[in-house]
Protein backbone atom coordinates (compact mmCIF):
# COMPACT_ATOMS: atom_id res chain seq x y z
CA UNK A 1 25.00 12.69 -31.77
CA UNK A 2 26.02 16.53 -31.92
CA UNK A 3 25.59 19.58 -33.32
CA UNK A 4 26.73 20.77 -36.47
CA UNK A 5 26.74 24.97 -35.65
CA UNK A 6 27.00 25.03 -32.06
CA UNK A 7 26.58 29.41 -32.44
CA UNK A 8 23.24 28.74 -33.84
CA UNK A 9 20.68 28.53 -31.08
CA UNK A 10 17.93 26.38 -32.34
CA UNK A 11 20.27 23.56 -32.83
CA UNK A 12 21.54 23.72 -29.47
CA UNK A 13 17.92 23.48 -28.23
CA UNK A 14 16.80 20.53 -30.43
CA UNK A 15 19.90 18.66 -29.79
CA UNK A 16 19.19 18.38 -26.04
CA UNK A 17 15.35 17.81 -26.73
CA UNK A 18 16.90 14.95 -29.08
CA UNK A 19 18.91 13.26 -26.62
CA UNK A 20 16.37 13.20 -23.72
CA UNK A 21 13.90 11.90 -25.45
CA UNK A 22 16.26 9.03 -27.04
CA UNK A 23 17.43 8.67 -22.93
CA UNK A 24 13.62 8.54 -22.18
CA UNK A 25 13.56 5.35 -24.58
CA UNK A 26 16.37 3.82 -23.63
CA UNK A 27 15.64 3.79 -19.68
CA UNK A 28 12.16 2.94 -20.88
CA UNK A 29 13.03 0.18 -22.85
CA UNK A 30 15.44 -1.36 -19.81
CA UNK A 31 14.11 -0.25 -16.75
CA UNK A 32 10.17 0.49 -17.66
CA UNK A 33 8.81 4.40 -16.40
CA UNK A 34 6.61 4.10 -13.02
CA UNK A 35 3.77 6.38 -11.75
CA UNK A 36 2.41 5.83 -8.56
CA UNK A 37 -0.53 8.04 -7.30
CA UNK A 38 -2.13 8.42 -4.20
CA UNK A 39 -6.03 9.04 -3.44
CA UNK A 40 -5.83 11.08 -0.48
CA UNK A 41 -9.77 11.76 0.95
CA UNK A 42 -12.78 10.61 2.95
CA UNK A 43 -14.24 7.28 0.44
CA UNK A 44 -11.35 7.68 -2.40
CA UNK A 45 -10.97 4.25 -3.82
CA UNK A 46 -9.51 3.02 -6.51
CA UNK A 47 -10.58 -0.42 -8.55
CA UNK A 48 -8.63 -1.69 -11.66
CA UNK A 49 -11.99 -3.66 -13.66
CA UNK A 50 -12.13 -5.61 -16.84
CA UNK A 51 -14.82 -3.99 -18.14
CA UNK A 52 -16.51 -0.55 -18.08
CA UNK A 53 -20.39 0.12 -17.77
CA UNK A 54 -20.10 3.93 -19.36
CA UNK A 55 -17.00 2.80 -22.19
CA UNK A 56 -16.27 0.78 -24.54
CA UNK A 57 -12.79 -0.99 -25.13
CA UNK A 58 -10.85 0.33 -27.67
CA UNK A 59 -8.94 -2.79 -27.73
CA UNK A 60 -8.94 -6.60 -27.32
CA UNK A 61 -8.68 -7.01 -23.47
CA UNK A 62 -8.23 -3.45 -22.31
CA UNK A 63 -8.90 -2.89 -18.44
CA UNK A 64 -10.53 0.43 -17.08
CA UNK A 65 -9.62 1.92 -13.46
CA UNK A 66 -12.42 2.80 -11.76
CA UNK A 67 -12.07 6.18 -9.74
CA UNK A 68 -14.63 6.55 -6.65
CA UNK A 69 -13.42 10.34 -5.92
CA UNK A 70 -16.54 11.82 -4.67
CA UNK A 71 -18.87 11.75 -7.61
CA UNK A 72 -22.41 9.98 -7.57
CA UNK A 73 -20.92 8.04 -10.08
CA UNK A 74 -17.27 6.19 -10.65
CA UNK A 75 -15.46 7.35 -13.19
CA UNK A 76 -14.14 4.78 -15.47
CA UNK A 77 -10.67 5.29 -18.39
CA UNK A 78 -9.11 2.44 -20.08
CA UNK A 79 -5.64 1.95 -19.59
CA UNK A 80 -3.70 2.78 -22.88
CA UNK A 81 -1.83 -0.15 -25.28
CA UNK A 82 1.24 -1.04 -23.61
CA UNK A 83 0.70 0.08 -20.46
CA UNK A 84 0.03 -1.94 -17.38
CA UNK A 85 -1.91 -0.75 -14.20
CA UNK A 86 -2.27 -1.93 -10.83
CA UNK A 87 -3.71 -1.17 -7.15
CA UNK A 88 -2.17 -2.36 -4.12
CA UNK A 89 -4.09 -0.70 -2.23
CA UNK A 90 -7.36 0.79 -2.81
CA UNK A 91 -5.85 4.49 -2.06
CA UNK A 92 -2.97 3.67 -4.65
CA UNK A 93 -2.64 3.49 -8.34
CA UNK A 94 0.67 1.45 -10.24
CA UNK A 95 0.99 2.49 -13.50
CA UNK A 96 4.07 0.89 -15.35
CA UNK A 97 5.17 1.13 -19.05
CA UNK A 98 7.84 1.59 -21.59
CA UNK A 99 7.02 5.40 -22.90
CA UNK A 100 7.13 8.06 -20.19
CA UNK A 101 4.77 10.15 -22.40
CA UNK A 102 1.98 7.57 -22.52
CA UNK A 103 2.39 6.85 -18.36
CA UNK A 104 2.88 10.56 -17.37
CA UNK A 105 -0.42 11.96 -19.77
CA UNK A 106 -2.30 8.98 -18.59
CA UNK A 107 -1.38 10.01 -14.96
CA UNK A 108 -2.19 13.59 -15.50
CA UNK A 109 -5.88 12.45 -16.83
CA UNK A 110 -6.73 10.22 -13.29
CA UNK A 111 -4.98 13.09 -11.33
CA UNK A 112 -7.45 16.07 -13.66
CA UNK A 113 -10.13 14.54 -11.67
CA UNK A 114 -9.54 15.27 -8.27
CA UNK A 115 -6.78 17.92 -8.38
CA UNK A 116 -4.97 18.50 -4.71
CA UNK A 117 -6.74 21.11 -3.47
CA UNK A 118 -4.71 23.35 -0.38
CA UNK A 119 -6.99 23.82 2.31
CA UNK A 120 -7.92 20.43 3.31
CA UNK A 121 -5.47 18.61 1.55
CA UNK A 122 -7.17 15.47 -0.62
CA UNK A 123 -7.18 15.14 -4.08
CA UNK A 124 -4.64 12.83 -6.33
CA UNK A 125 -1.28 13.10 -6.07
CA UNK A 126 1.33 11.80 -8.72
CA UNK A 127 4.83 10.39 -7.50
CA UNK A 128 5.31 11.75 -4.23
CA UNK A 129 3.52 15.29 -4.78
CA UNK A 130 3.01 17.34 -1.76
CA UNK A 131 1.48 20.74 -1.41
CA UNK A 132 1.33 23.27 1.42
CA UNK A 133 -1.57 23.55 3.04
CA UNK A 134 -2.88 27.03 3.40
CA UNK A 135 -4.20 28.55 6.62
CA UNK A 136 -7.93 29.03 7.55
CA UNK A 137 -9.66 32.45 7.09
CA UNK A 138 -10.58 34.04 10.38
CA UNK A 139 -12.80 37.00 10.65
């Protein structure tokens, strides 16, 4: 793969947007892409289900994590086609699959529920996320 004008900018650009996403593929296609998130609070549990009480599958034999982050009710998604999902512990999440895209949006919608927050330090954190924790405000 390369570029036929290398002096004009754009193609520059799209050629190295072209080859990462063809490298994305390729490690995803040999290795598999792996997000692993953490539940980090007082009660936050994670349960992988076969079915969901508030969904319904949008495919033959879809599963549904179950997140109990501190609402008065779990939250319930359906693991995308092609992706796989795990917890090996109740305070972890395993997602595995072939397309980054798919495993990293799917990540960012558990993690949209219970964003790390910096004063007391819970939320859901995605592949080894850390944040500093700010200092209390004394008057």
């Amino acid at each position: 793969m390369t570029v036929e004008d290398r002096k004009i900018r754009k193609q520059r650009e799209m050629w190295g947007t072209t080859r990462a996403n063809l490298n994305n593929h390729v490690l995803g296609v040999s290795e598999g892409h792996v997000a692993i998130l953490r539940l980090v609070g007082v009660g936050y549990r994670a349960t992988l289900e076969p079915s969901a009480i508030t969904k319904k599958p949008e495919y033959e034999g879809q599963r549904f994590v179950s997140l109990k982050v501190g609402y008065s009710h779990p939250i319930e998604l359906g693991v995308p086609a092609g992706m796989k999902a795990s917890t090996p512990q109740p305070t972890r999440i395993l997602l595995e699959g072939i397309e980054k895209e798919v495993v990293m949006s799917f990540a960012a919608k558990i993690r949209m529920w219970r964003k790390p927050e910096p004063y007391k330090g819970k939320g859901i954190f995605v592949n080894g996320e850390t944040i500093k924790l700010k200092a209390k405000k004394i008057k």
